[in-house]
ModelCIF file with pLDDT and N, C-alpha, C, O atoms, coordinates in Angstrom:
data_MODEL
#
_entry.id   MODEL 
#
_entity.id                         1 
_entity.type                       polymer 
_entity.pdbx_number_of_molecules   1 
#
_entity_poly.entity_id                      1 
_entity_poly.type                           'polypeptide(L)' 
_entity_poly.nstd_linkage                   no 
_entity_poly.nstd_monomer                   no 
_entity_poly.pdbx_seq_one_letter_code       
;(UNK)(UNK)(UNK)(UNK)(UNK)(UNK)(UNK)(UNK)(UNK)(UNK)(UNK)(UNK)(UNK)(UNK)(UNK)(UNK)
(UNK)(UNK)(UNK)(UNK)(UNK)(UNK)(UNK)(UNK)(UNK)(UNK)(UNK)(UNK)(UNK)(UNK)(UNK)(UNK)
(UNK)(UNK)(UNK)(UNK)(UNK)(UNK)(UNK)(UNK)(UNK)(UNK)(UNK)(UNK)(UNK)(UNK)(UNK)(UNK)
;
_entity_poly.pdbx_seq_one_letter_code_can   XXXXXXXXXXXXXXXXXXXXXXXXXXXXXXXXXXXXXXXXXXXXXXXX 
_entity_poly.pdbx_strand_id                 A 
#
loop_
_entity_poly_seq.entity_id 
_entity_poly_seq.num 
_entity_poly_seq.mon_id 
_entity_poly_seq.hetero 
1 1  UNK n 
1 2  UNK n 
1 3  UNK n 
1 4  UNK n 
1 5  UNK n 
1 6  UNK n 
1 7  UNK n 
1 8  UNK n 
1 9  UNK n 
1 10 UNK n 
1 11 UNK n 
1 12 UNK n 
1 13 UNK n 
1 14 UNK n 
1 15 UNK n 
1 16 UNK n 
1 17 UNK n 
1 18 UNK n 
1 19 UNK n 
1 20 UNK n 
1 21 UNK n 
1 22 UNK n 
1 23 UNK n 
1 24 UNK n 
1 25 UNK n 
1 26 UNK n 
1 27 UNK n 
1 28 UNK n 
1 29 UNK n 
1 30 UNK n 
1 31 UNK n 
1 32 UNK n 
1 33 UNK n 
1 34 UNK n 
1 35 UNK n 
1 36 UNK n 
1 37 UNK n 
1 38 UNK n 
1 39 UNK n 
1 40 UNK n 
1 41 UNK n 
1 42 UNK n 
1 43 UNK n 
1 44 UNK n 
1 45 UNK n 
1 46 UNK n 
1 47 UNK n 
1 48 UNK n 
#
_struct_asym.id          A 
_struct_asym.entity_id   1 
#
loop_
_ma_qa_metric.id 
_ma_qa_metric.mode 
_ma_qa_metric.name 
_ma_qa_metric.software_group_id 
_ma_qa_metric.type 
1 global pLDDT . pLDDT 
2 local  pLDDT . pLDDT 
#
_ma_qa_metric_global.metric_id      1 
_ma_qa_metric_global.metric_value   85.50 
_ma_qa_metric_global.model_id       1 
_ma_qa_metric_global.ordinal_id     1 
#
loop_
_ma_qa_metric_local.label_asym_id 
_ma_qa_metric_local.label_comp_id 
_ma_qa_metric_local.label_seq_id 
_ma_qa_metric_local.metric_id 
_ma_qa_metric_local.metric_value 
_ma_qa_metric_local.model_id 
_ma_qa_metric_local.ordinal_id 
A UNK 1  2 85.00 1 1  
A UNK 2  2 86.00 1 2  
A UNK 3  2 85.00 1 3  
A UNK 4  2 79.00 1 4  
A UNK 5  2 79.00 1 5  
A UNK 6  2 83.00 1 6  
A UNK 7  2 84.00 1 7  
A UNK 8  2 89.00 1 8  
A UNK 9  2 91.00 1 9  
A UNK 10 2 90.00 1 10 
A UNK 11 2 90.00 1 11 
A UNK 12 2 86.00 1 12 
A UNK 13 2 87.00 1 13 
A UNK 14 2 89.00 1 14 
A UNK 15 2 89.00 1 15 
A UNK 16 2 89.00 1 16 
A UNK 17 2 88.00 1 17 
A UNK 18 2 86.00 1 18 
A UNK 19 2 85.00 1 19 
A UNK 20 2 85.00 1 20 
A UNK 21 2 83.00 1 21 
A UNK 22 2 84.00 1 22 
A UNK 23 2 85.00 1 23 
A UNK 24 2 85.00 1 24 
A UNK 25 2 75.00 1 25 
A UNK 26 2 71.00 1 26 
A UNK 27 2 68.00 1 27 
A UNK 28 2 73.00 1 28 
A UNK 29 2 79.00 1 29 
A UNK 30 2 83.00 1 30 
A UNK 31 2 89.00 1 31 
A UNK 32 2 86.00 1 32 
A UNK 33 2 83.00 1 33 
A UNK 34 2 90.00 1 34 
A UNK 35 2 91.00 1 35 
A UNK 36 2 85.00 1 36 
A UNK 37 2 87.00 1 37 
A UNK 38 2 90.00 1 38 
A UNK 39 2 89.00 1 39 
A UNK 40 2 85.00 1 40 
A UNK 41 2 88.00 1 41 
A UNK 42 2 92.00 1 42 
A UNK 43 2 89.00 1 43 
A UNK 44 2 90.00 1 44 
A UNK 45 2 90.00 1 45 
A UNK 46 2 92.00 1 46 
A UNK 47 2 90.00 1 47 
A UNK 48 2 87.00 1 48 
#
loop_
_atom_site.group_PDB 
_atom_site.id 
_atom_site.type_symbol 
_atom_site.label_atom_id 
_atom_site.label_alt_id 
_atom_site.label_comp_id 
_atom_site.label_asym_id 
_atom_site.label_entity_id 
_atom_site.label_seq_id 
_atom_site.pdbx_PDB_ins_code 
_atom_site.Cartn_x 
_atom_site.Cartn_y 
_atom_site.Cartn_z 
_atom_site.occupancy 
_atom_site.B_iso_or_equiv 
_atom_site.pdbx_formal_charge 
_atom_site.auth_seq_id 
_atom_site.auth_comp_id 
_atom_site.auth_asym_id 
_atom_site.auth_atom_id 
_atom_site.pdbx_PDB_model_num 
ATOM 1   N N  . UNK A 1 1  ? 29.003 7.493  -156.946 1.00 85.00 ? 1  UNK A N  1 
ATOM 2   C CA . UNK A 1 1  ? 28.888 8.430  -158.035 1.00 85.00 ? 1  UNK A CA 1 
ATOM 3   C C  . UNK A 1 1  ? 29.719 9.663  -157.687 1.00 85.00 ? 1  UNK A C  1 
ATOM 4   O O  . UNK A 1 1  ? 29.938 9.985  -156.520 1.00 85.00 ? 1  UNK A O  1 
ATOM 5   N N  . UNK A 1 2  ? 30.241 10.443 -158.901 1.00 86.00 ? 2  UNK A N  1 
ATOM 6   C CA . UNK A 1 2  ? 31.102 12.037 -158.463 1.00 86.00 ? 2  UNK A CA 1 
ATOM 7   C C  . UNK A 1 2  ? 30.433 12.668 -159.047 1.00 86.00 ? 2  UNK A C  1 
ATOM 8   O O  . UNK A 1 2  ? 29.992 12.351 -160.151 1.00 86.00 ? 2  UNK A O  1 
ATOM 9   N N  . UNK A 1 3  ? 30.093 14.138 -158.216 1.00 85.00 ? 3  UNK A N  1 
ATOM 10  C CA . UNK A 1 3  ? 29.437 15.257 -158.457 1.00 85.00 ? 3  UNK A CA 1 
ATOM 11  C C  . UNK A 1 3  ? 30.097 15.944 -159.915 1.00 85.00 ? 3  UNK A C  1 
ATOM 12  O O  . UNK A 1 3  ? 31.264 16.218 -160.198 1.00 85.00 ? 3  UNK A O  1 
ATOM 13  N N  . UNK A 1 4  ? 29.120 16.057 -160.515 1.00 79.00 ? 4  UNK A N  1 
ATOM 14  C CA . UNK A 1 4  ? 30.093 16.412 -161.819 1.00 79.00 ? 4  UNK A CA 1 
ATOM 15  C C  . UNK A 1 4  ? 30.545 17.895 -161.977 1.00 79.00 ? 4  UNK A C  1 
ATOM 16  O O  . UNK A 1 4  ? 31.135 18.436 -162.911 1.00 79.00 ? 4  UNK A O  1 
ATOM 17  N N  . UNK A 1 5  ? 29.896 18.617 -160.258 1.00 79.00 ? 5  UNK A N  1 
ATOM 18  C CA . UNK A 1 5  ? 31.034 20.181 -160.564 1.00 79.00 ? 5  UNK A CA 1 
ATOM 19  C C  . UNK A 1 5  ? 32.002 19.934 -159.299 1.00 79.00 ? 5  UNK A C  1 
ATOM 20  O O  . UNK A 1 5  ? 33.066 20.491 -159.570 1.00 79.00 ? 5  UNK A O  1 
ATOM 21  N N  . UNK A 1 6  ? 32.054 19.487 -158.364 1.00 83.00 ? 6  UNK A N  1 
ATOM 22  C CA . UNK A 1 6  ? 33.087 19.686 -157.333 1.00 83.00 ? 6  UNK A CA 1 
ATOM 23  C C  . UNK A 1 6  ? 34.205 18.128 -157.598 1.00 83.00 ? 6  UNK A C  1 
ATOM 24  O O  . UNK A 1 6  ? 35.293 18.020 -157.032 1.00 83.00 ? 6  UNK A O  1 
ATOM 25  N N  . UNK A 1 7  ? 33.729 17.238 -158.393 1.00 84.00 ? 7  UNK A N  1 
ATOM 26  C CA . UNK A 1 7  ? 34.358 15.952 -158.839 1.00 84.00 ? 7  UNK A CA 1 
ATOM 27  C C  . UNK A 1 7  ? 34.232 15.273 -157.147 1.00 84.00 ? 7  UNK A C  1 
ATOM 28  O O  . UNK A 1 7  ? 34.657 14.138 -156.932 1.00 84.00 ? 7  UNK A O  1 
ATOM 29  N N  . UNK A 1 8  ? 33.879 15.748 -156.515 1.00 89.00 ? 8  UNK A N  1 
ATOM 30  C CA . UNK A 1 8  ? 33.726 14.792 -154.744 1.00 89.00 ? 8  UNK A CA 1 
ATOM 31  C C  . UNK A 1 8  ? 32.473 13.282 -154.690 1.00 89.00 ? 8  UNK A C  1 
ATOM 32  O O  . UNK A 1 8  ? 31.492 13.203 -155.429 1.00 89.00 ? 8  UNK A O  1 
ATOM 33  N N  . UNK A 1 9  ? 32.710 12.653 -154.054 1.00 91.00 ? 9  UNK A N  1 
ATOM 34  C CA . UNK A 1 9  ? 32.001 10.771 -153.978 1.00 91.00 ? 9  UNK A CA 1 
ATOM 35  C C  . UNK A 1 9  ? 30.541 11.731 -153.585 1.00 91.00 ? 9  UNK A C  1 
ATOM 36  O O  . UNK A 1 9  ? 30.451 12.823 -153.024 1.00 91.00 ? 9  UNK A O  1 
ATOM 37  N N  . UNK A 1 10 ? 29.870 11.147 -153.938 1.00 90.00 ? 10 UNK A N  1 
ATOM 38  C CA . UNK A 1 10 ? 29.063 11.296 -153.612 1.00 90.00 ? 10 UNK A CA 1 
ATOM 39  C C  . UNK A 1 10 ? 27.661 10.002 -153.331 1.00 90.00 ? 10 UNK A C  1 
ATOM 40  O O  . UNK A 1 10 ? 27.687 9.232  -154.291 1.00 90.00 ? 10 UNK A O  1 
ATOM 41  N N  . UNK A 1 11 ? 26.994 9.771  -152.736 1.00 90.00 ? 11 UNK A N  1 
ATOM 42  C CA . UNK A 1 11 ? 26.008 8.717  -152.757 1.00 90.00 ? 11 UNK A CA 1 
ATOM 43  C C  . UNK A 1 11 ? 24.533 8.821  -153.848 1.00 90.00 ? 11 UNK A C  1 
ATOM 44  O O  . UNK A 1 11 ? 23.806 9.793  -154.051 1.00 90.00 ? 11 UNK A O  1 
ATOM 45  N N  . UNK A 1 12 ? 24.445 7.115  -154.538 1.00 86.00 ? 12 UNK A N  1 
ATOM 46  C CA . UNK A 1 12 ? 23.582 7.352  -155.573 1.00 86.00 ? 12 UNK A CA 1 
ATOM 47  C C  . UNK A 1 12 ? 22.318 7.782  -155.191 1.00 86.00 ? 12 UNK A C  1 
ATOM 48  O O  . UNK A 1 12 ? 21.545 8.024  -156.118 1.00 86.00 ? 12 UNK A O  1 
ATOM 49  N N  . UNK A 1 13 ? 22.007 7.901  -154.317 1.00 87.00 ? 13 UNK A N  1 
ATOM 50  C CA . UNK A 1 13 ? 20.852 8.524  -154.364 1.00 87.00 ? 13 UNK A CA 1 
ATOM 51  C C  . UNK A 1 13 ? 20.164 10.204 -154.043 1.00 87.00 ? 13 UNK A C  1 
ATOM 52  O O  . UNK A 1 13 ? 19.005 10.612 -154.112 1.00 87.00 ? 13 UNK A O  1 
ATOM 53  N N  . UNK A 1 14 ? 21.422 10.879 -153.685 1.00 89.00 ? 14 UNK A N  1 
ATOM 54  C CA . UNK A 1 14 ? 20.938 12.291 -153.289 1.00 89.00 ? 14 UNK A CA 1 
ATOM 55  C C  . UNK A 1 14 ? 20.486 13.086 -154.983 1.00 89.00 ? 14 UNK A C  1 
ATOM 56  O O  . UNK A 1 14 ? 20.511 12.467 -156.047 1.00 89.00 ? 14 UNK A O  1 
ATOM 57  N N  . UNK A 1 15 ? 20.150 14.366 -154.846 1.00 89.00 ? 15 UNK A N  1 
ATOM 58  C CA . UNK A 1 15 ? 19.456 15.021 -155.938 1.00 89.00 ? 15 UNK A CA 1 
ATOM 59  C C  . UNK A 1 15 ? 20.526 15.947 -155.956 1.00 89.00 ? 15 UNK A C  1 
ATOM 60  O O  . UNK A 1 15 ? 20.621 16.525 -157.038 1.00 89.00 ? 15 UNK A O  1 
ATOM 61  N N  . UNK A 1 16 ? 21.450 16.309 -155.013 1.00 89.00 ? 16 UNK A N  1 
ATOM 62  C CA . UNK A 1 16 ? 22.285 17.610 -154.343 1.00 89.00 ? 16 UNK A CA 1 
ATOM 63  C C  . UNK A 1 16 ? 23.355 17.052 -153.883 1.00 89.00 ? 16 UNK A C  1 
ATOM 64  O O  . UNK A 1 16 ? 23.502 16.096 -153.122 1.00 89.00 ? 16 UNK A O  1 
ATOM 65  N N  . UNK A 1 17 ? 24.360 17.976 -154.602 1.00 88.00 ? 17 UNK A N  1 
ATOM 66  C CA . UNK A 1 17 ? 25.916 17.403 -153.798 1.00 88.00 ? 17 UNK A CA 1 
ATOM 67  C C  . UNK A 1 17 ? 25.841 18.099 -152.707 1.00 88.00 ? 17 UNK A C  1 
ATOM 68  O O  . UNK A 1 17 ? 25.963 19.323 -152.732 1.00 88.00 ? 17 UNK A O  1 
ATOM 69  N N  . UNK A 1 18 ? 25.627 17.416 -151.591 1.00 86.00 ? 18 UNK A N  1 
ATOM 70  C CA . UNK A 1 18 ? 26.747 17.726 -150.109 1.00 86.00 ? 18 UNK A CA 1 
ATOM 71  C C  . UNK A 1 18 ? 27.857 18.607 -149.723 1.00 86.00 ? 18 UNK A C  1 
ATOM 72  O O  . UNK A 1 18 ? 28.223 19.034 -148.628 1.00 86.00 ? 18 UNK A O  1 
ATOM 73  N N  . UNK A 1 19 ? 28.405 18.803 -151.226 1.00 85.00 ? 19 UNK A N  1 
ATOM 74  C CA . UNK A 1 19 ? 29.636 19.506 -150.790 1.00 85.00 ? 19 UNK A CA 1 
ATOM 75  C C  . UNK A 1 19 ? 29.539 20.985 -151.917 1.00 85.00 ? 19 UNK A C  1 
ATOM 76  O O  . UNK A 1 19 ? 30.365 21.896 -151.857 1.00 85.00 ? 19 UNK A O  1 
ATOM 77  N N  . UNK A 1 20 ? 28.772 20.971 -152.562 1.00 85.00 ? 20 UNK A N  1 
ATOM 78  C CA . UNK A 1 20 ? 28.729 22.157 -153.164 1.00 85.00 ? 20 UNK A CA 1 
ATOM 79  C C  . UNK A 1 20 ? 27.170 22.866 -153.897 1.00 85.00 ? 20 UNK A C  1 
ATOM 80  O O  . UNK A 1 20 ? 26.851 23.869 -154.536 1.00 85.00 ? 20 UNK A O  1 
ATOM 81  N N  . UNK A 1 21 ? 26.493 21.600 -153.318 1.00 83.00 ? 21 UNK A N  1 
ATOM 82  C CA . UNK A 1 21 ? 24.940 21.939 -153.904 1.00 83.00 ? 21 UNK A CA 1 
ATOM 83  C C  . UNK A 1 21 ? 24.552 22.157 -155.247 1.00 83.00 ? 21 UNK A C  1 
ATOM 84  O O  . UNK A 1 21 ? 23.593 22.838 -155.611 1.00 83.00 ? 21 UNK A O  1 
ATOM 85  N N  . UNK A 1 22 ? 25.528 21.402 -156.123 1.00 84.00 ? 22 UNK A N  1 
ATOM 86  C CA . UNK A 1 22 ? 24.819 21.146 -157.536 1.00 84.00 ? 22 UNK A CA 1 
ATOM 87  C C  . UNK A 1 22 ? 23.431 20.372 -157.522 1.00 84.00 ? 22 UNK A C  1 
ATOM 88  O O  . UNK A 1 22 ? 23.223 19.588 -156.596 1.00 84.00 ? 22 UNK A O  1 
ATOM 89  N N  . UNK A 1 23 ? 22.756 20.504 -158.218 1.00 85.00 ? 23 UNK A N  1 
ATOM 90  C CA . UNK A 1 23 ? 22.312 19.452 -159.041 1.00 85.00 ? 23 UNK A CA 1 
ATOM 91  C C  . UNK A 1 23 ? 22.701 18.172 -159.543 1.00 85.00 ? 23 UNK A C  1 
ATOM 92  O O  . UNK A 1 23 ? 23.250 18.202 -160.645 1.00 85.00 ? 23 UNK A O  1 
ATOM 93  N N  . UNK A 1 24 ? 22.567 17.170 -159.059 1.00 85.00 ? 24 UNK A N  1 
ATOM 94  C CA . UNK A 1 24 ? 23.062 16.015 -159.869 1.00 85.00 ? 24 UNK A CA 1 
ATOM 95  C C  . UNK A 1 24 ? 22.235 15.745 -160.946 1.00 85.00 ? 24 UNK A C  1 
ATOM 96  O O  . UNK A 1 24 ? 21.092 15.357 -160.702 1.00 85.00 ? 24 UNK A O  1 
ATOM 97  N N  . UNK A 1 25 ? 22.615 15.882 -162.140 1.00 75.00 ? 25 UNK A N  1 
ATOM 98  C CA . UNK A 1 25 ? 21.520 14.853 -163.034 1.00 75.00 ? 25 UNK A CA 1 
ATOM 99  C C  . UNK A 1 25 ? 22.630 14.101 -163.871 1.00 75.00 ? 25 UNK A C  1 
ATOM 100 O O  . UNK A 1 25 ? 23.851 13.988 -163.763 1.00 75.00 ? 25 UNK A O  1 
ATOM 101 N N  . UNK A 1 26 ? 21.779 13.687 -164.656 1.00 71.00 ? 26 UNK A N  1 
ATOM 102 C CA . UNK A 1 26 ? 22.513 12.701 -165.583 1.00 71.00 ? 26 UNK A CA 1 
ATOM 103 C C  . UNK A 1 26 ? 23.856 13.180 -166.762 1.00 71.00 ? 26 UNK A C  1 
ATOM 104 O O  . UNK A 1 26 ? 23.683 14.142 -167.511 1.00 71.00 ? 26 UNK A O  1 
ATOM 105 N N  . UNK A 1 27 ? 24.483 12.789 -166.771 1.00 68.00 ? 27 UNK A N  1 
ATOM 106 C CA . UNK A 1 27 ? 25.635 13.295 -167.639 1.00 68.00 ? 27 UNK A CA 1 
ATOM 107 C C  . UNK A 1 27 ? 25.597 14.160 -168.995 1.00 68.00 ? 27 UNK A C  1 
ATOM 108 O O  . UNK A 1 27 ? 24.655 14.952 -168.997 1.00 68.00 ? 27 UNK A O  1 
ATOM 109 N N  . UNK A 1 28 ? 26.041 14.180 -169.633 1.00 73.00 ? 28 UNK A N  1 
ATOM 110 C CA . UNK A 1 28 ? 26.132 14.902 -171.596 1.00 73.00 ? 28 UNK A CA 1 
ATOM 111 C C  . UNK A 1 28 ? 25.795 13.464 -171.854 1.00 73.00 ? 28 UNK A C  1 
ATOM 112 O O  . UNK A 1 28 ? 26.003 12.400 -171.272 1.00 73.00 ? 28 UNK A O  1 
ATOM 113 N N  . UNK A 1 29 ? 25.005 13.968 -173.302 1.00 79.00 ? 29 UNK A N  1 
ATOM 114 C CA . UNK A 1 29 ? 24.611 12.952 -173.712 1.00 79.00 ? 29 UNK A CA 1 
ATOM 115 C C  . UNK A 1 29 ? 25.167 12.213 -174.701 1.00 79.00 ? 29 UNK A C  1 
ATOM 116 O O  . UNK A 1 29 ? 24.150 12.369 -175.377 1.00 79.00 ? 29 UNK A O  1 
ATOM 117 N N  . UNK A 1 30 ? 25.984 11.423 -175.541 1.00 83.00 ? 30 UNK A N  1 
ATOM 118 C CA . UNK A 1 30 ? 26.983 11.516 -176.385 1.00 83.00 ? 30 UNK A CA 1 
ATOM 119 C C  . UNK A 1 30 ? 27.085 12.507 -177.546 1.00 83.00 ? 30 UNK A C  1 
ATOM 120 O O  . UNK A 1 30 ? 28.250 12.658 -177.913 1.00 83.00 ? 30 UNK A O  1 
ATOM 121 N N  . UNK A 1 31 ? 26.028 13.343 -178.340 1.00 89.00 ? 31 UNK A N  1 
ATOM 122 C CA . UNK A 1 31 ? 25.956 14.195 -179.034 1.00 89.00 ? 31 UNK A CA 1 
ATOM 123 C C  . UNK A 1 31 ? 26.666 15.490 -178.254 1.00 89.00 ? 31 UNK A C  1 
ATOM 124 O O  . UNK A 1 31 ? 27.446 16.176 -178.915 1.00 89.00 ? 31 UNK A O  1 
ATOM 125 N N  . UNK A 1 32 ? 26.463 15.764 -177.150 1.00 86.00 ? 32 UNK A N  1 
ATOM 126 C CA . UNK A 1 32 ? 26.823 16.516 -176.780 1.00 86.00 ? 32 UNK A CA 1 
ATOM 127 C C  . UNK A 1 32 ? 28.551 16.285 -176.137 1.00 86.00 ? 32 UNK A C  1 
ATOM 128 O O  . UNK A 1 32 ? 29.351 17.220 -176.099 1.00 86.00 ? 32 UNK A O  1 
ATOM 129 N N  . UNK A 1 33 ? 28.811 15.179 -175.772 1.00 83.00 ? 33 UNK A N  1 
ATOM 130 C CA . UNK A 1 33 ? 30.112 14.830 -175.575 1.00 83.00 ? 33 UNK A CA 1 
ATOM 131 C C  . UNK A 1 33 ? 31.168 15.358 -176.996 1.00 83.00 ? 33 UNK A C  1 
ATOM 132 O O  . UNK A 1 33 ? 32.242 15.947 -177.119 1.00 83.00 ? 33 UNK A O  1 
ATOM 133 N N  . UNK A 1 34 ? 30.347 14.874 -177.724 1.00 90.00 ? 34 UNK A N  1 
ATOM 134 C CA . UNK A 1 34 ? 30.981 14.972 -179.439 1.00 90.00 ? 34 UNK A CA 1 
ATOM 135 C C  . UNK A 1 34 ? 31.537 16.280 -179.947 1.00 90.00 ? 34 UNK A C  1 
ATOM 136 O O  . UNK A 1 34 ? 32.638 16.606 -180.391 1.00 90.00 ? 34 UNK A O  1 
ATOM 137 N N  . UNK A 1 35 ? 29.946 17.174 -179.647 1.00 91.00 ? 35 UNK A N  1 
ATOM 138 C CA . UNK A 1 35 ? 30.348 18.476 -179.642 1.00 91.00 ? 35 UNK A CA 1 
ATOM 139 C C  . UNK A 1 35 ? 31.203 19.686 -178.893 1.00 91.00 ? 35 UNK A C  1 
ATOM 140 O O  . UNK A 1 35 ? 31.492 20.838 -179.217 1.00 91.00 ? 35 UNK A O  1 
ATOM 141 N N  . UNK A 1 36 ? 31.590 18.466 -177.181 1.00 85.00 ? 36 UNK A N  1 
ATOM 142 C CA . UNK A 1 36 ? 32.312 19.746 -176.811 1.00 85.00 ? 36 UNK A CA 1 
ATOM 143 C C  . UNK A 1 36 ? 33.824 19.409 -177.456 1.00 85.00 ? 36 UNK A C  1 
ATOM 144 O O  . UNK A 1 36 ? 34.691 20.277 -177.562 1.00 85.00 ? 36 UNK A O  1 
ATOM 145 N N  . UNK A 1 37 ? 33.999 18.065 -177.855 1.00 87.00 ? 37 UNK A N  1 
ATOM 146 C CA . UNK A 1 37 ? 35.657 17.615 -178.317 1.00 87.00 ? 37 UNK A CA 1 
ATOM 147 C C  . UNK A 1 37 ? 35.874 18.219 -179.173 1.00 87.00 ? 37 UNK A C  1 
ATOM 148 O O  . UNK A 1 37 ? 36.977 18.721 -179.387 1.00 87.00 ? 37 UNK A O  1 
ATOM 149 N N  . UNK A 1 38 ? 34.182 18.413 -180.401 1.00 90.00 ? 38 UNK A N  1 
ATOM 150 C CA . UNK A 1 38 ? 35.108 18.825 -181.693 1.00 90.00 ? 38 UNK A CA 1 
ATOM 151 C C  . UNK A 1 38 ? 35.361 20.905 -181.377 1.00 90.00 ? 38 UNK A C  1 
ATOM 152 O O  . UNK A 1 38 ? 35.815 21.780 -182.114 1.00 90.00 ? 38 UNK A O  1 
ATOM 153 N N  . UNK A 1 39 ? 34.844 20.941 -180.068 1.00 89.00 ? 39 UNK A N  1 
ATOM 154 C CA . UNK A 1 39 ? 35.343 22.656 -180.279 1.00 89.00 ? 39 UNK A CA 1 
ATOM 155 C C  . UNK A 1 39 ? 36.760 23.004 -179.354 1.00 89.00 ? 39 UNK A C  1 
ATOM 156 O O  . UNK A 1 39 ? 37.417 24.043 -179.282 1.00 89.00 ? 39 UNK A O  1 
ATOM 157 N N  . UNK A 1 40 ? 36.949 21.552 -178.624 1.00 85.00 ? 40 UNK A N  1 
ATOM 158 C CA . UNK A 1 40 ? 37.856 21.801 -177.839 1.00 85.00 ? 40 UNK A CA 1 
ATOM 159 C C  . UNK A 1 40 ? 39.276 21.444 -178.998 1.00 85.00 ? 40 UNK A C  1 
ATOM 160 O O  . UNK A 1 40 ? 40.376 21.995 -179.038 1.00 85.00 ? 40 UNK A O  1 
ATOM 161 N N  . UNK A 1 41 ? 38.769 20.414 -179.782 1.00 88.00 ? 41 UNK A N  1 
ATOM 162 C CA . UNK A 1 41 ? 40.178 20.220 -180.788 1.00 88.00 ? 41 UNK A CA 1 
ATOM 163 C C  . UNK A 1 41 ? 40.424 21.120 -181.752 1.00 88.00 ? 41 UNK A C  1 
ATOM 164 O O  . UNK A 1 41 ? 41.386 21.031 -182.516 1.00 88.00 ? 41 UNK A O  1 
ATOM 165 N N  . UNK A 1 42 ? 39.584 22.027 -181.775 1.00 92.00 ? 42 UNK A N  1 
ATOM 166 C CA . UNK A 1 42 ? 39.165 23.204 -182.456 1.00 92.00 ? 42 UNK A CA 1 
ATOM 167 C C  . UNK A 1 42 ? 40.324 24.546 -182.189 1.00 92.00 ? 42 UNK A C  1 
ATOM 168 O O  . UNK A 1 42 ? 40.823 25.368 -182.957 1.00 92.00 ? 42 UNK A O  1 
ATOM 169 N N  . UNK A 1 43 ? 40.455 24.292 -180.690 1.00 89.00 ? 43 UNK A N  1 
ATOM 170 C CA . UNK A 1 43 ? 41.201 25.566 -180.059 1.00 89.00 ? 43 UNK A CA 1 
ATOM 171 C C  . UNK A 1 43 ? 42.558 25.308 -180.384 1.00 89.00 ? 43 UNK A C  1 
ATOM 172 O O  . UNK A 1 43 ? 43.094 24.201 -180.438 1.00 89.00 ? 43 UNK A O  1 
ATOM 173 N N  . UNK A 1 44 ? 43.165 26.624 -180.635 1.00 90.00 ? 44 UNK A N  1 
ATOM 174 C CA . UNK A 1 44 ? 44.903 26.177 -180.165 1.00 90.00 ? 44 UNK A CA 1 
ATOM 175 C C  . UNK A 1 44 ? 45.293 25.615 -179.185 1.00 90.00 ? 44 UNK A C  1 
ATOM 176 O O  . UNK A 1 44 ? 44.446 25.361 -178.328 1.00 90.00 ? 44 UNK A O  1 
ATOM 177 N N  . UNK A 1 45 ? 46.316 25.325 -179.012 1.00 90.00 ? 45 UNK A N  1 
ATOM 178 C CA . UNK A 1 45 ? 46.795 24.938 -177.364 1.00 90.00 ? 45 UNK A CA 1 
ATOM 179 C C  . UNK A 1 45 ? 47.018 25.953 -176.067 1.00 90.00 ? 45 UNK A C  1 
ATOM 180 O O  . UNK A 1 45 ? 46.953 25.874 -174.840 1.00 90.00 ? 45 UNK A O  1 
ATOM 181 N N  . UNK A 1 46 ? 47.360 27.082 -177.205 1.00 92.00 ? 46 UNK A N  1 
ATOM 182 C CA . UNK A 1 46 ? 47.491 28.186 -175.524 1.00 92.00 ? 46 UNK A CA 1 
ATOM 183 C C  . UNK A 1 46 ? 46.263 28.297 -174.931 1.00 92.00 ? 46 UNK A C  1 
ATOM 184 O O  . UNK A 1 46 ? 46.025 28.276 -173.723 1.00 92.00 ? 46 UNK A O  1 
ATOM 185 N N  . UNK A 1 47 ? 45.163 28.467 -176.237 1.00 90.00 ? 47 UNK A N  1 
ATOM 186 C CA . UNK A 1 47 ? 43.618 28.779 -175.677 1.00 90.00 ? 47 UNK A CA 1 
ATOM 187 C C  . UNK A 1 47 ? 43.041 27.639 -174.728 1.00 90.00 ? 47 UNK A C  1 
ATOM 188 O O  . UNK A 1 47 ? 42.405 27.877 -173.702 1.00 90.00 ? 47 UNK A O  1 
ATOM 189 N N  . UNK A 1 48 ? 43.385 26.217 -175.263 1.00 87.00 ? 48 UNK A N  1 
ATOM 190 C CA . UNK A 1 48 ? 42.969 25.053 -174.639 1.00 87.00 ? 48 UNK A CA 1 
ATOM 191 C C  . UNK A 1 48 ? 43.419 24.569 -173.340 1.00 87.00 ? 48 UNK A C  1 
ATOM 192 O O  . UNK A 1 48 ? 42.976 23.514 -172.886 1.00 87.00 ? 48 UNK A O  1 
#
């Protein structure tokens, strides 16, 4: 699995990345995937 703030391997079972002490939990949920695209296609390009 990759830590979803430092992007580093991490093993499935810790609670805590190793390398930067997030939280691991479970990903966006597709509603929320949805919503960050439609604000990111939202932006201009310089902003984006």
């Amino acid at each position: 699995m990759k830590c979803w703030s430092c992007g580093r391997d991490v093993p499935d079972s810790v609670k805590f990345c190793s390398h930067c002490e997030a939280e691991l939990t479970p990903g966006p949920a597709a509603a929320e995937e949805a919503a960050a695209a439609g604000a990111l296609s939202a932006m201009g390009p310089d902003v984006a």
